[in-house]
N, C-alpha and C. Protein backbone atom coordinates (compact mmCIF):
# COMPACT_ATOMS: atom_id res chain seq x y z
N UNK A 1 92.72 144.13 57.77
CA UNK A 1 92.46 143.13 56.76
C UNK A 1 91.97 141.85 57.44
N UNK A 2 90.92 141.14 56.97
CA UNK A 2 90.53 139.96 57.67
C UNK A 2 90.81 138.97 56.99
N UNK A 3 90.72 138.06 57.32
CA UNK A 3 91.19 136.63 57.10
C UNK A 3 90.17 136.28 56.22
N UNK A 4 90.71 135.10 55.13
CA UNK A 4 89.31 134.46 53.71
C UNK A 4 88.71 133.55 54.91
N UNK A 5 87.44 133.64 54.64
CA UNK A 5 86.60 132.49 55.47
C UNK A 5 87.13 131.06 54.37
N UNK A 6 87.12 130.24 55.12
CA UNK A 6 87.36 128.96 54.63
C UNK A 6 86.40 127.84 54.59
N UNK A 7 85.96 127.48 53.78
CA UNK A 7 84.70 126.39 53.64
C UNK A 7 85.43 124.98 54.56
N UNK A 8 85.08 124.61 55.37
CA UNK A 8 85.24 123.37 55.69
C UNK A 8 84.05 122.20 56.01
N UNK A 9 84.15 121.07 56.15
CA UNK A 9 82.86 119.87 55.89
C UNK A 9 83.70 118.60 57.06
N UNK A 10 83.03 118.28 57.43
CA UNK A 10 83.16 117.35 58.43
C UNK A 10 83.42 115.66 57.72
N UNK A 11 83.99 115.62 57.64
CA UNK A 11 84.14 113.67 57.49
C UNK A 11 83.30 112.68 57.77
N UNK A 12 82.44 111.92 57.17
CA UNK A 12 81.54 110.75 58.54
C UNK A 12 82.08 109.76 58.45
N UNK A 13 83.60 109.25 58.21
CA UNK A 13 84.29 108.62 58.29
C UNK A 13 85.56 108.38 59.55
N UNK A 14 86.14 109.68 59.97
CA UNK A 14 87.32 110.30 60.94
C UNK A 14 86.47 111.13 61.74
N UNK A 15 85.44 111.87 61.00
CA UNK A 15 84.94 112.84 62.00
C UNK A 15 85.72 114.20 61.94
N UNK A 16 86.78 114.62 61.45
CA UNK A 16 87.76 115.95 61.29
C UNK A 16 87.02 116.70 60.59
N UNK A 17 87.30 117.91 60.76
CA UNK A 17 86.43 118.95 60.04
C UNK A 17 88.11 119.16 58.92
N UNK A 18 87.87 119.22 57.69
CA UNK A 18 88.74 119.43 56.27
C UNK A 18 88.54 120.57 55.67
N UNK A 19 89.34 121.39 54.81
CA UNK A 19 89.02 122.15 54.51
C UNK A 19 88.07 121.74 53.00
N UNK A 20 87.01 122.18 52.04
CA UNK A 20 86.45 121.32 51.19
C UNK A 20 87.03 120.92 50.53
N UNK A 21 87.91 121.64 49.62
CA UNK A 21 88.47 120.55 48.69
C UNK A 21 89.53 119.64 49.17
N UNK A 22 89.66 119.20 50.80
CA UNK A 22 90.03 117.93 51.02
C UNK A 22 89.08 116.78 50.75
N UNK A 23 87.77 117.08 50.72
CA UNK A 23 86.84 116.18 50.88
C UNK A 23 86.14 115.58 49.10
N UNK A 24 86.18 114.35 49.09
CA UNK A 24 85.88 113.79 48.00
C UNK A 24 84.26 113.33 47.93
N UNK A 25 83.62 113.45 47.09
CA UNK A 25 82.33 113.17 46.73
C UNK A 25 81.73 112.02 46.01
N UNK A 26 81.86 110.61 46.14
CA UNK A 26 81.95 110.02 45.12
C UNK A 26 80.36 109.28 45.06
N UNK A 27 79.40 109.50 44.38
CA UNK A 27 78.10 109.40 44.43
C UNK A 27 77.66 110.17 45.22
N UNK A 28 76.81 109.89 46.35
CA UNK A 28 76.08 109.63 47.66
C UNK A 28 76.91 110.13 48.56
N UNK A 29 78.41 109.26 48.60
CA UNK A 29 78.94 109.51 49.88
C UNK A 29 79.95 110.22 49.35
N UNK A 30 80.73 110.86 50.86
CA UNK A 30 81.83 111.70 51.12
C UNK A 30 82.59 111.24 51.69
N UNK A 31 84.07 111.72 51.88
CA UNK A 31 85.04 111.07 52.39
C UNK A 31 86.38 112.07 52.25
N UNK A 32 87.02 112.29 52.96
CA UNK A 32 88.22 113.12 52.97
C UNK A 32 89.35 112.12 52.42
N UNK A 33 90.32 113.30 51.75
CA UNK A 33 91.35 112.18 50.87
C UNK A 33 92.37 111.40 51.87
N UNK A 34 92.70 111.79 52.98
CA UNK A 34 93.04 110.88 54.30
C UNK A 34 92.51 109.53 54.41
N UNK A 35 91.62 109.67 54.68
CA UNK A 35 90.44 108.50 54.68
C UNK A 35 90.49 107.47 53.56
N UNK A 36 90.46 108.32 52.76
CA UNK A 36 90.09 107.24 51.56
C UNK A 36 91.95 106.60 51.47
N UNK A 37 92.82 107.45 51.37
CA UNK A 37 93.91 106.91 50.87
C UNK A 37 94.50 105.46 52.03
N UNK A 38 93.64 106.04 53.54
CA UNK A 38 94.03 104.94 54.32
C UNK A 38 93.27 103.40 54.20
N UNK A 39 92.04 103.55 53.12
CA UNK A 39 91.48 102.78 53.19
C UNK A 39 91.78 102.07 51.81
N UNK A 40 92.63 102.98 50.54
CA UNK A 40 93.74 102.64 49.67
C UNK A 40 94.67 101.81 50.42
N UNK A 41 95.29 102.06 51.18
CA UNK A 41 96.51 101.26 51.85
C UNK A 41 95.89 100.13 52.20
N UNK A 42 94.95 99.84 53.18
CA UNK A 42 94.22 98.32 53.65
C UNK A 42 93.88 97.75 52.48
N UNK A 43 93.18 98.21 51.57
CA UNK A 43 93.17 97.39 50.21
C UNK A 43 94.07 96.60 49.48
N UNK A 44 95.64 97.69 49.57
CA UNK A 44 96.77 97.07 49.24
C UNK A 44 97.41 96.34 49.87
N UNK A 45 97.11 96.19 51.28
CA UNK A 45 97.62 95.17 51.85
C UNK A 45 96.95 93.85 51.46
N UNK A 46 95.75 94.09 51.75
CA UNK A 46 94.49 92.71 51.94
C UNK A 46 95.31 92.11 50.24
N UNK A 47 95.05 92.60 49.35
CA UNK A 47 95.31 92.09 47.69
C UNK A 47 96.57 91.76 46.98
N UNK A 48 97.61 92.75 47.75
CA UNK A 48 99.27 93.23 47.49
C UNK A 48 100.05 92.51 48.34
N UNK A 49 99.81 92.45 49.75
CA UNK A 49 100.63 92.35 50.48
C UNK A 49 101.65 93.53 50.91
N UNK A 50 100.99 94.69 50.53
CA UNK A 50 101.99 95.47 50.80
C UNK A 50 101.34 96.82 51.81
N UNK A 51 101.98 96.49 53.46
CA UNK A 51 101.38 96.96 54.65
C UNK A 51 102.49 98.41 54.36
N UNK A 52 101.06 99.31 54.89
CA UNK A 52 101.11 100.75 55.44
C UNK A 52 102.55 100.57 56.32
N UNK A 53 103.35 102.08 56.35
CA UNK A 53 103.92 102.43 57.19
C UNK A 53 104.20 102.76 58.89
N UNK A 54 102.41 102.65 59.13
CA UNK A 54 102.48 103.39 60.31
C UNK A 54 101.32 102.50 60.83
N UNK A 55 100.98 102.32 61.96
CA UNK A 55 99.39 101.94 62.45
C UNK A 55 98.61 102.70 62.24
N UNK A 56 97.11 102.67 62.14
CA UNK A 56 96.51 104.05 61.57
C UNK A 56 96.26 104.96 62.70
N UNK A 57 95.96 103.82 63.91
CA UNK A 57 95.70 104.62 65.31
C UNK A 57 96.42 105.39 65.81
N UNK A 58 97.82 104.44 66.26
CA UNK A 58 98.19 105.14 67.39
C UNK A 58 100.10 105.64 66.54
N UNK A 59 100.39 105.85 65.34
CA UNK A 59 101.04 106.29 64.25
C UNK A 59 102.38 105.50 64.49
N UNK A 60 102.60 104.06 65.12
CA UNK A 60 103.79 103.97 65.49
C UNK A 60 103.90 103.06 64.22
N UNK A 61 105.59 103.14 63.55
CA UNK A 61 106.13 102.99 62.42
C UNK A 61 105.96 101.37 62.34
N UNK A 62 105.85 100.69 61.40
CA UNK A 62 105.94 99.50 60.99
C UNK A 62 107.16 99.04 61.85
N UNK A 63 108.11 99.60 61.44
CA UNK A 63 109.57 99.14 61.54
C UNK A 63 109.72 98.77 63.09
N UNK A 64 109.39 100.23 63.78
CA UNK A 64 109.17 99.64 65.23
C UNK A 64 108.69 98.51 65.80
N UNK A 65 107.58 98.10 65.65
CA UNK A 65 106.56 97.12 65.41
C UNK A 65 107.38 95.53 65.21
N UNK A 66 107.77 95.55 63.63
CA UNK A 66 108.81 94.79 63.47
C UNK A 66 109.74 93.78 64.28
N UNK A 67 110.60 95.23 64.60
CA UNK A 67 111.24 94.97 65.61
C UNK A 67 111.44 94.42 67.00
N UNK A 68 110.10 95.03 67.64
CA UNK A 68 109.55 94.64 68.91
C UNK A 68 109.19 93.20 68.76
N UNK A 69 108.83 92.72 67.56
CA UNK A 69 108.05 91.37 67.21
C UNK A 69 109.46 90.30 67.21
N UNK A 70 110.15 90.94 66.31
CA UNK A 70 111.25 89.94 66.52
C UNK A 70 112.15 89.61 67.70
N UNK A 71 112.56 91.02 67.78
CA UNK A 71 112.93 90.71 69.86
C UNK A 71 112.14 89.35 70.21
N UNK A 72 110.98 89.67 69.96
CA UNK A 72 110.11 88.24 70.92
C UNK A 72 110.42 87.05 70.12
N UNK A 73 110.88 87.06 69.19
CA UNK A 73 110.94 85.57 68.43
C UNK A 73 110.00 85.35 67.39
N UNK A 74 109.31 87.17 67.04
CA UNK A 74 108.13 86.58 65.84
C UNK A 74 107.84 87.23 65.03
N UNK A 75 107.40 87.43 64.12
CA UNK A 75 107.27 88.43 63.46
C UNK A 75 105.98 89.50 63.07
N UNK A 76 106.25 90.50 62.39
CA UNK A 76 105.31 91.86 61.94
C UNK A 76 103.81 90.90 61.96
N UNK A 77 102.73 91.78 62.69
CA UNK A 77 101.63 90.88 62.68
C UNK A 77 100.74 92.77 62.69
N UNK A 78 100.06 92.51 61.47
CA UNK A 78 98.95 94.13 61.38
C UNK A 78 97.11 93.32 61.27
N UNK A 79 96.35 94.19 61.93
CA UNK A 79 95.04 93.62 61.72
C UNK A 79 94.57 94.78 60.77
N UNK A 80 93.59 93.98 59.09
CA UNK A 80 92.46 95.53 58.81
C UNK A 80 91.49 95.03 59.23
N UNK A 81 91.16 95.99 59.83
CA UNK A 81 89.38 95.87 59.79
C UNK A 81 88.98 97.03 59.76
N UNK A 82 87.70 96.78 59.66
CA UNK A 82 86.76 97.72 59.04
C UNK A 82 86.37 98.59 60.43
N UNK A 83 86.58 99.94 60.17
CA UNK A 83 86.43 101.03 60.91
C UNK A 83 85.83 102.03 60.70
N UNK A 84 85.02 102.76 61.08
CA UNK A 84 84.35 103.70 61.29
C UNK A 84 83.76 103.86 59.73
N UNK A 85 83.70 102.66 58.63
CA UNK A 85 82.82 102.52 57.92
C UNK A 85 83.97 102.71 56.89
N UNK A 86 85.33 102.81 57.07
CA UNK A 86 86.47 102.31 56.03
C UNK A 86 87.66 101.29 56.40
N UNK A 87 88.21 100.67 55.29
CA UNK A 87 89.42 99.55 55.75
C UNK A 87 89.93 100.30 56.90
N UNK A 88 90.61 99.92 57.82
CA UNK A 88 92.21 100.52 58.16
C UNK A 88 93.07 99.34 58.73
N UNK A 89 94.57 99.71 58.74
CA UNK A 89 95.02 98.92 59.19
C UNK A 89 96.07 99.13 60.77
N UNK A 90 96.06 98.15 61.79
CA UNK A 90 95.89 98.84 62.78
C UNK A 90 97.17 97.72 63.28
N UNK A 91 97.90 98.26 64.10
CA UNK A 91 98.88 97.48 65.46
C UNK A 91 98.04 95.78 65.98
N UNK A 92 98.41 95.24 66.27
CA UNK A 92 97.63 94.57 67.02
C UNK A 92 96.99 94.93 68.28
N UNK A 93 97.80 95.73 69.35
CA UNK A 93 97.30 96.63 70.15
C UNK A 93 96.39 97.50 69.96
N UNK A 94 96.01 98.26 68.95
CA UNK A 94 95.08 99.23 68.69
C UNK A 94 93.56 98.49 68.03
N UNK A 95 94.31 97.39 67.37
CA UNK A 95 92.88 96.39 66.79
C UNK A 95 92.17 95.68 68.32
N UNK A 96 92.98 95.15 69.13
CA UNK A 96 92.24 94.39 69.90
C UNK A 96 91.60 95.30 71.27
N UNK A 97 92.06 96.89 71.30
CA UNK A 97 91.36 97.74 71.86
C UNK A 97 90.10 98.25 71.13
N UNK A 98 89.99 98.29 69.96
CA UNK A 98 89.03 98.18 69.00
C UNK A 98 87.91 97.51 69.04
N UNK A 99 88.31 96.10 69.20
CA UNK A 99 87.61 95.31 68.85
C UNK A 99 86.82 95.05 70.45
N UNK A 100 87.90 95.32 71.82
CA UNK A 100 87.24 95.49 72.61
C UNK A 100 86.13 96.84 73.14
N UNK A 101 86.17 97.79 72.54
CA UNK A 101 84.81 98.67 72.35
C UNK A 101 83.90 98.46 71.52
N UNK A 102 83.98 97.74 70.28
CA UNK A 102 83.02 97.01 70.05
C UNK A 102 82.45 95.27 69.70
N UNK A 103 81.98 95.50 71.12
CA UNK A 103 82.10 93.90 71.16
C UNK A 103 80.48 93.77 70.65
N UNK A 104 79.89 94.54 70.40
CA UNK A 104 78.64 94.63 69.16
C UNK A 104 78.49 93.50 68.30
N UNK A 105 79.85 94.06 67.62
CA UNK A 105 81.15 93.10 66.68
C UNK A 105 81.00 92.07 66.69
N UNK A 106 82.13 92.33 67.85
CA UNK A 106 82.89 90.91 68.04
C UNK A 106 82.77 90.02 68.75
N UNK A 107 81.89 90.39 69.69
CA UNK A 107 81.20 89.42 70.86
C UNK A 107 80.72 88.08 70.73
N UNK A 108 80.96 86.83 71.32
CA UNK A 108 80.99 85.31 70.96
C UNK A 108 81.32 85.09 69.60
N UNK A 109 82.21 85.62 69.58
CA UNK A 109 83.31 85.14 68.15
C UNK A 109 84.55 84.66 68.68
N UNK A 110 84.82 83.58 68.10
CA UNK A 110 85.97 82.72 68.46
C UNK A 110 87.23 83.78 68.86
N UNK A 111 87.75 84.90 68.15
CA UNK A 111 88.41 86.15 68.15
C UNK A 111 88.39 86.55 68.84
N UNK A 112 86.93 86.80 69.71
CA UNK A 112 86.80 87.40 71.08
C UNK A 112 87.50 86.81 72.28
N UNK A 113 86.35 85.40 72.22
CA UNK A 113 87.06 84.28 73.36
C UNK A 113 88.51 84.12 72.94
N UNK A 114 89.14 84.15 72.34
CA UNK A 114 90.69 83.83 72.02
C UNK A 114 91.74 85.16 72.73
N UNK A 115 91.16 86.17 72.44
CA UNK A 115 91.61 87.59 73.19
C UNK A 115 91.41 87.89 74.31
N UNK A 116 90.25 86.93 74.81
CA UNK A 116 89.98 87.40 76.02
C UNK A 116 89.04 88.60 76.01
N UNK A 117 88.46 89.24 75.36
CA UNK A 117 87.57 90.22 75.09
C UNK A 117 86.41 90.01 75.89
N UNK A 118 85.92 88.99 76.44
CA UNK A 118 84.23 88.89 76.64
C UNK A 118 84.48 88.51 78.23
């Protein structure tokens, strides 16, 4: 007995290959429901105030984060920006590695010189 072939479609958002009906069609463009829901969450932050669970990058929990911040005397600090052509919202660590691969971007922006990026 062989296995059902499975339709899958590539993301131009993440880049993951999905199986199709992960992938959403909305006009023109495509987008896997991952994607979009992470770019749901940056929305709700930017408008709500109300930050994602996890970094999008590198998956470490808010709470952790938090925590580590206050140890230092400060508090929860998340960057969105715009990624691979959707919101996300990212660690500060994972944004300013970000932002240092594309200094396209961010290059002679006050943000840059302030990070040290350039």
């Amino acid at each position: 007995m062989t296995a059902p072939i499975q339709m899958r479609v590539r993301c131009p958002y993440c880049g993951k290959w999905k199986p199709a009906p992960e992938v959403q069609h909305i006009g023109a463009v495509s987008v896997c429901v991952e994607c979009l829901e992470w770019s749901r969450k940056a929305m709700d932050a930017l408008t709500h105030g109300t930050w994602p669970t996890e970094c999008q990058v590198c998956h470490t929990s808010t709470d952790l984060l938090a925590a580590e911040a206050e140890a230092r005397g400060g508090q929860l600090q998340m960057a969105v920006v715009s990624k691979d052509g959707i919101y996300q919202v990212l660690c500060l660590t994972c944004a300013r590695a970000y932002a240092r691969k594309r200094l396209d971007l961010y290059g002679g922006t006050p943000y840059a010189k302030r990070e040290g990026l350039e």
